[in-house]
C-alpha atoms as a PDB file:
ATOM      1  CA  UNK A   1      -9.720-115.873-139.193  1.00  0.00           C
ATOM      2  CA  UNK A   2     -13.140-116.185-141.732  1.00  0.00           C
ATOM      3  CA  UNK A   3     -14.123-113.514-143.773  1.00  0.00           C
ATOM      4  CA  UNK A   4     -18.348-113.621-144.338  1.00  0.00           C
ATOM      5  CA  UNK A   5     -20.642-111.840-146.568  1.00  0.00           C
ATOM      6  CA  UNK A   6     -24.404-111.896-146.618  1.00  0.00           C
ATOM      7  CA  UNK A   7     -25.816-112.672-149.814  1.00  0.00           C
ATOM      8  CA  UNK A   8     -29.568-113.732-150.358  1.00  0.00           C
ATOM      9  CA  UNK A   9     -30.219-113.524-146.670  1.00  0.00           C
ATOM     10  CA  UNK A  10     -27.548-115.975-145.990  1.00  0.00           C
ATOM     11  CA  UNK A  11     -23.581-116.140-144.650  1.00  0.00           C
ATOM     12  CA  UNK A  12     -21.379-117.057-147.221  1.00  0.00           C
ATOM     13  CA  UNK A  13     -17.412-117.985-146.382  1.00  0.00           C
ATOM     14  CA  UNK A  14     -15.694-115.484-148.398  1.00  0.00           C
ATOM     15  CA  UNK A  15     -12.394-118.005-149.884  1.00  0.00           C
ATOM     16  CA  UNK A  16      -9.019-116.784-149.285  1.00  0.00           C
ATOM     17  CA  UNK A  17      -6.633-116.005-151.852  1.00  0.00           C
ATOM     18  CA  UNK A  18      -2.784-115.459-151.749  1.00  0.00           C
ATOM     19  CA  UNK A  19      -2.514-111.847-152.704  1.00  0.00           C
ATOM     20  CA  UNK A  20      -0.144-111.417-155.636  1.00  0.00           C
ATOM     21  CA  UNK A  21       1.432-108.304-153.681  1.00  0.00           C
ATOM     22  CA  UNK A  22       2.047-107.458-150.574  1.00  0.00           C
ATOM     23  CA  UNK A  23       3.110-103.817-151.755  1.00  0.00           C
ATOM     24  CA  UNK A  24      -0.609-103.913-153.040  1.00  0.00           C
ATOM     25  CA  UNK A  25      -2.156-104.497-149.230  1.00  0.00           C
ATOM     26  CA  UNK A  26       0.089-102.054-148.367  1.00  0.00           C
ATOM     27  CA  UNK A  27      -0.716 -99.283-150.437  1.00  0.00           C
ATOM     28  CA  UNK A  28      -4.904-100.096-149.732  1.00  0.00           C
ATOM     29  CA  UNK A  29      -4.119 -99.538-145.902  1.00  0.00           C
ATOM     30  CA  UNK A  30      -2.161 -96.591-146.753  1.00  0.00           C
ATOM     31  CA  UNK A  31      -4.892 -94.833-149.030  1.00  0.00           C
ATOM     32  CA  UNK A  32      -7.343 -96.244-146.809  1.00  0.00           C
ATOM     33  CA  UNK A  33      -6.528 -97.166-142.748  1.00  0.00           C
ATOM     34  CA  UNK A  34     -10.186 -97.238-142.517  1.00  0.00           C
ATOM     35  CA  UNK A  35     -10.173-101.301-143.987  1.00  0.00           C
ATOM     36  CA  UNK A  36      -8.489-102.099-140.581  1.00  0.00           C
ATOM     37  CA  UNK A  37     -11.341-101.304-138.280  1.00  0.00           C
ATOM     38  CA  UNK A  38      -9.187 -98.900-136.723  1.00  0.00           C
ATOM     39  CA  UNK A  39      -9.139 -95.105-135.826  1.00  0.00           C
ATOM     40  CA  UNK A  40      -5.681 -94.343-136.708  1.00  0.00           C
ATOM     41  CA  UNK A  41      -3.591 -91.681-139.323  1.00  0.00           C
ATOM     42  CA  UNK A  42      -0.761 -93.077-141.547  1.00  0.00           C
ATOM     43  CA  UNK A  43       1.782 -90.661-140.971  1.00  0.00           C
ATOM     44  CA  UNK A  44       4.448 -92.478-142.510  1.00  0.00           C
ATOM     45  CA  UNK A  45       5.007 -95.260-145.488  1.00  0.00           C
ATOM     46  CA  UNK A  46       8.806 -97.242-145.463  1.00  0.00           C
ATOM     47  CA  UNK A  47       9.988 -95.159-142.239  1.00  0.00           C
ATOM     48  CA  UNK A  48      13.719 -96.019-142.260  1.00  0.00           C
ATOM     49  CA  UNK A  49      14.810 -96.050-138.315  1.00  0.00           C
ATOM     50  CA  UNK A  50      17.564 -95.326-136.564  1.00  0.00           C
ATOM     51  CA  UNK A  51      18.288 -99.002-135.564  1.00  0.00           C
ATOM     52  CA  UNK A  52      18.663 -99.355-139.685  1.00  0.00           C
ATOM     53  CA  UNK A  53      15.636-101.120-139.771  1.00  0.00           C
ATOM     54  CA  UNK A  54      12.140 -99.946-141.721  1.00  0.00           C
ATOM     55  CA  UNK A  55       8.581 -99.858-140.547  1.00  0.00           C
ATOM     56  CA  UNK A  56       6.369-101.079-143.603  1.00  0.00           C
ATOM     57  CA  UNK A  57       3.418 -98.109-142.508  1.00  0.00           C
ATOM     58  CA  UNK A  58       3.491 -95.439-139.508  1.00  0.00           C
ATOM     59  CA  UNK A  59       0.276 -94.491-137.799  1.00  0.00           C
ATOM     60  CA  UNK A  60      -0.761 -92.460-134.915  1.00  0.00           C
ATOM     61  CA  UNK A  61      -4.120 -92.653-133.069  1.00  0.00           C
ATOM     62  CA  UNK A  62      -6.052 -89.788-131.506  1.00  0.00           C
ATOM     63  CA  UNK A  63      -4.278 -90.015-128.479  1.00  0.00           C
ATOM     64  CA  UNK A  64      -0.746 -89.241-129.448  1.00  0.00           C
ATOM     65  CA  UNK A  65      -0.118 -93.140-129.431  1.00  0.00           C
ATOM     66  CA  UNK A  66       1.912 -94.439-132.025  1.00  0.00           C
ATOM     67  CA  UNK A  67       1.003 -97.640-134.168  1.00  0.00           C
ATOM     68  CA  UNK A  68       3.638 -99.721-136.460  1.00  0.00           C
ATOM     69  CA  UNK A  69       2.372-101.915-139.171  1.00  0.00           C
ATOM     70  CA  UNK A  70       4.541-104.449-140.614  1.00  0.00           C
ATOM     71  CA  UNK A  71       3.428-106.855-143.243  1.00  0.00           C
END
């Protein structure tokens, strides 16, 4: 996937870079769901589960329906 800005009228190909954290995306998305284009609530940040496992962030949209977001 290409990331694209407009500048002076014209599409420019935004270059990818390796982000030095992943803790760092994960605390943006957390502050901020918003960035992911979608309409959810993070109601949870390193949920541990009952399997022994851990989801990364914990969301719910407006219709009860829960979201995981792993990294």
């Amino acid at each position: 996937m290409n990331l694209w800005k407009v500048e002076q009228n014209k599409l420019q190909e935004i270059q990818k870079n390796r982000l030095d954290s992943e803790d760092r995306l994960e605390n943006w998305i957390a502050e901020d769901s918003n960035i992911l284009g979608l309409d959810i609530l993070i109601i949870g940040k390193q949920v541990v589960t009952s399997f022994g496992g851990r989801i990364d962030l914990l969301a719910i949209k407006s219709d009860g329906e829960l979201v995981l977001l792993e990294r």
